[in-house]
Protein backbone atom coordinates (compact mmCIF):
# COMPACT_ATOMS: atom_id res chain seq x y z
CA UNK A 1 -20.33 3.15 3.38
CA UNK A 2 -19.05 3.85 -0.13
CA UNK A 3 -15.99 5.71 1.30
CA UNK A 4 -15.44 2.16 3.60
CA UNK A 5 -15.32 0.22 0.01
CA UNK A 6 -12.99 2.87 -1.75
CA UNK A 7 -10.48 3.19 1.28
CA UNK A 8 -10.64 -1.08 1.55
CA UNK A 9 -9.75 -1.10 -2.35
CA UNK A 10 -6.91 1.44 -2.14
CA UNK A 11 -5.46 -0.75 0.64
CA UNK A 12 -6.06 -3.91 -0.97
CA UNK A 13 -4.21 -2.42 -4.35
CA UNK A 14 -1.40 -0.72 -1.90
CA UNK A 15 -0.95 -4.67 -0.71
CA UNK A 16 -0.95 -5.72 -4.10
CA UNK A 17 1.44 -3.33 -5.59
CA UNK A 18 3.97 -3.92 -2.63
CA UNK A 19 4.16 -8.10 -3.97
CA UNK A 20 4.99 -6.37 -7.09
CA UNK A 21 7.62 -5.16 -5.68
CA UNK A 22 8.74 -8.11 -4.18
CA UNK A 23 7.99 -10.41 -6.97
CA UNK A 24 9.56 -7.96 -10.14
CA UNK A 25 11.81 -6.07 -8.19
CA UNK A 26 13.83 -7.93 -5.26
CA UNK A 27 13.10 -11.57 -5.95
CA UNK A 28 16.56 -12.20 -6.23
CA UNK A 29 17.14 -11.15 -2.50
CA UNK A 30 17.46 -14.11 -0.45
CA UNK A 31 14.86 -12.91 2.28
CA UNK A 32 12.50 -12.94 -0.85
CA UNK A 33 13.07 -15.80 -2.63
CA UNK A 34 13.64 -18.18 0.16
CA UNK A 35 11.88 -16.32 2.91
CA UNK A 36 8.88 -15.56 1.36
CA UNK A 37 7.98 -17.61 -1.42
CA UNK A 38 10.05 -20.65 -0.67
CA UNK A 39 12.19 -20.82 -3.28
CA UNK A 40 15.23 -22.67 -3.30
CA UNK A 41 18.53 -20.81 -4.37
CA UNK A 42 19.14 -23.75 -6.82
CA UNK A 43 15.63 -22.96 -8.27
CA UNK A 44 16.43 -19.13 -8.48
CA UNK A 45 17.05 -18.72 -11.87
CA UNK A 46 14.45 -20.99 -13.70
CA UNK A 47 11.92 -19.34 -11.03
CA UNK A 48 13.00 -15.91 -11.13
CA UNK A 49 11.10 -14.73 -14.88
CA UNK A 50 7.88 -16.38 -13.48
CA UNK A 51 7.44 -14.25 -10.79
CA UNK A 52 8.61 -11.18 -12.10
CA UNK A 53 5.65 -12.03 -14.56
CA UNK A 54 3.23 -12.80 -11.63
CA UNK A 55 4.31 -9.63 -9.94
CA UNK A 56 3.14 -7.47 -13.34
CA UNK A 57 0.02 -9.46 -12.97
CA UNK A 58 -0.29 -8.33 -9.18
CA UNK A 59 0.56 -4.80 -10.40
CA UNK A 60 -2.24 -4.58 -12.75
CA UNK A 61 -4.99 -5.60 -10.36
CA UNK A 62 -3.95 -2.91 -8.19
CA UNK A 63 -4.21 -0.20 -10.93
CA UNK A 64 -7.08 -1.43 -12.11
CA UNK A 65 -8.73 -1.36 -8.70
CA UNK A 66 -7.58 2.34 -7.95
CA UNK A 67 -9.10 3.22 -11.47
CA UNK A 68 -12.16 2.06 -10.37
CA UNK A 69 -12.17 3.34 -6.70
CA UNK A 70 -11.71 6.89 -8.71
CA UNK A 71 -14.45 6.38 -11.27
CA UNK A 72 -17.24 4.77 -8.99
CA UNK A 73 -18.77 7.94 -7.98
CA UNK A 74 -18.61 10.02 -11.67
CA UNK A 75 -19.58 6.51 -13.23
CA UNK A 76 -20.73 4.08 -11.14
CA UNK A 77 -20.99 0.86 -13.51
CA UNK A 78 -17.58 0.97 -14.95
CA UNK A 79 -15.99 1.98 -11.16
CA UNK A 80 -17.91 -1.15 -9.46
CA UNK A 81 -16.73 -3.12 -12.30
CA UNK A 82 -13.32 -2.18 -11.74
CA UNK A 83 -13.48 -2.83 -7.78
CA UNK A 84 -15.04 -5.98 -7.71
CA UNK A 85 -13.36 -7.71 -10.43
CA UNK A 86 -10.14 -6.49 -9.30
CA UNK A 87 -10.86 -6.89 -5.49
CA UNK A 88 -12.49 -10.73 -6.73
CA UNK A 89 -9.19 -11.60 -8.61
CA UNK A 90 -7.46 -11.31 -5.42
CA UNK A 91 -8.79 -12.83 -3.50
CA UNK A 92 -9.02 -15.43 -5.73
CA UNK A 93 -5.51 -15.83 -6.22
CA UNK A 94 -5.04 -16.14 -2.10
CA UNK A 95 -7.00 -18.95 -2.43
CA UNK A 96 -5.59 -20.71 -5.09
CA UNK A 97 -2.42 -20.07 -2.96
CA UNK A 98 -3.07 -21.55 0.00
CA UNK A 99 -4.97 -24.31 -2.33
CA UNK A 100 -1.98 -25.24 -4.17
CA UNK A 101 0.67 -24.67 -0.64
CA UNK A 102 -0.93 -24.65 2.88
CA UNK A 103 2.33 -23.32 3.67
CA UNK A 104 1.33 -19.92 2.25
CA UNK A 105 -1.67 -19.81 4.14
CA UNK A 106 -0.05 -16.29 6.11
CA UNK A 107 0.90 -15.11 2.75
CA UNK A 108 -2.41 -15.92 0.85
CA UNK A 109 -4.33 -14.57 4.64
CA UNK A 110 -1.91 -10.88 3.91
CA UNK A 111 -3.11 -11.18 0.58
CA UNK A 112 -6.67 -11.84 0.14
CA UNK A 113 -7.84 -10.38 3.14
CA UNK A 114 -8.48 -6.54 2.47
CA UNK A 115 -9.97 -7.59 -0.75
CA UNK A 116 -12.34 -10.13 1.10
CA UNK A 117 -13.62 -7.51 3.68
CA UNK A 118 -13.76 -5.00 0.49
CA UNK A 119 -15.86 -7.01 -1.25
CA UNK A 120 -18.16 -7.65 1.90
CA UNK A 121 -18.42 -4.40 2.11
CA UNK A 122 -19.71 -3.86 -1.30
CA UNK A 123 -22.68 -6.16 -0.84
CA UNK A 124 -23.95 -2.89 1.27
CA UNK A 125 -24.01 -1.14 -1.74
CA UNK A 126 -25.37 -3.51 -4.41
């Protein structure tokens, strides 16, 4: 079952690092910005550092996560540390998206799901 948790993770950082992408690196594409997040072309500019920050934020979680899915079996605290506070960030951030917009609740479902079922999963290991 330890394999199910470190397969979930790398998937749930893979998510993350792809809304990197689209928050740091093609936010200014229309189909991004107004597709995605809902952000008015008028609002582009003043928007635009915000989420390239947020997207660094997204990226970081991910890394962290894969650090951990690599260190849980030569050092199990500091691996499960890794996974479940990275895993637990993200989905807590899908929730406090689809708290603060119920009209993210398909991107905050894309986002916090993997980590959700990873972090059910890691109650079998606990």
């Amino acid at each position: 079952m330890l394999a199910v948790v470190q397969i979930l993770a790398v998937l749930a950082a893979l998510i993350h690092v792809y809304i990197f992408s689209l928050e740091s690196l093609r936010f200014s594409d229309r189909k991004v910005h107004a597709g995605l997040f809902l952000v008015d072309d008028t609002e582009l500019e003043a928007v635009k550092p915000w989420a390239y920050n947020q997207g660094f934020y997204n990226l970081f979680l991910a890394i962290g996560t894969v650090v951990g899915v690599f260190l849980v079996r030569p050092c199990p605290a500091a691996g499960w540390a890794l996974i479940l506070m990275g895993c637990g960030s993200m989905l807590a951030a899908a929730l406090v998206l689809v708290g603060t917009d119920r009209r993210m609740l398909k991107a905050a479902a894309s986002q916090g799901t993997i980590p959700a079922l990873t972090l059910l999963a890691a109650l079998t290991q606990l």
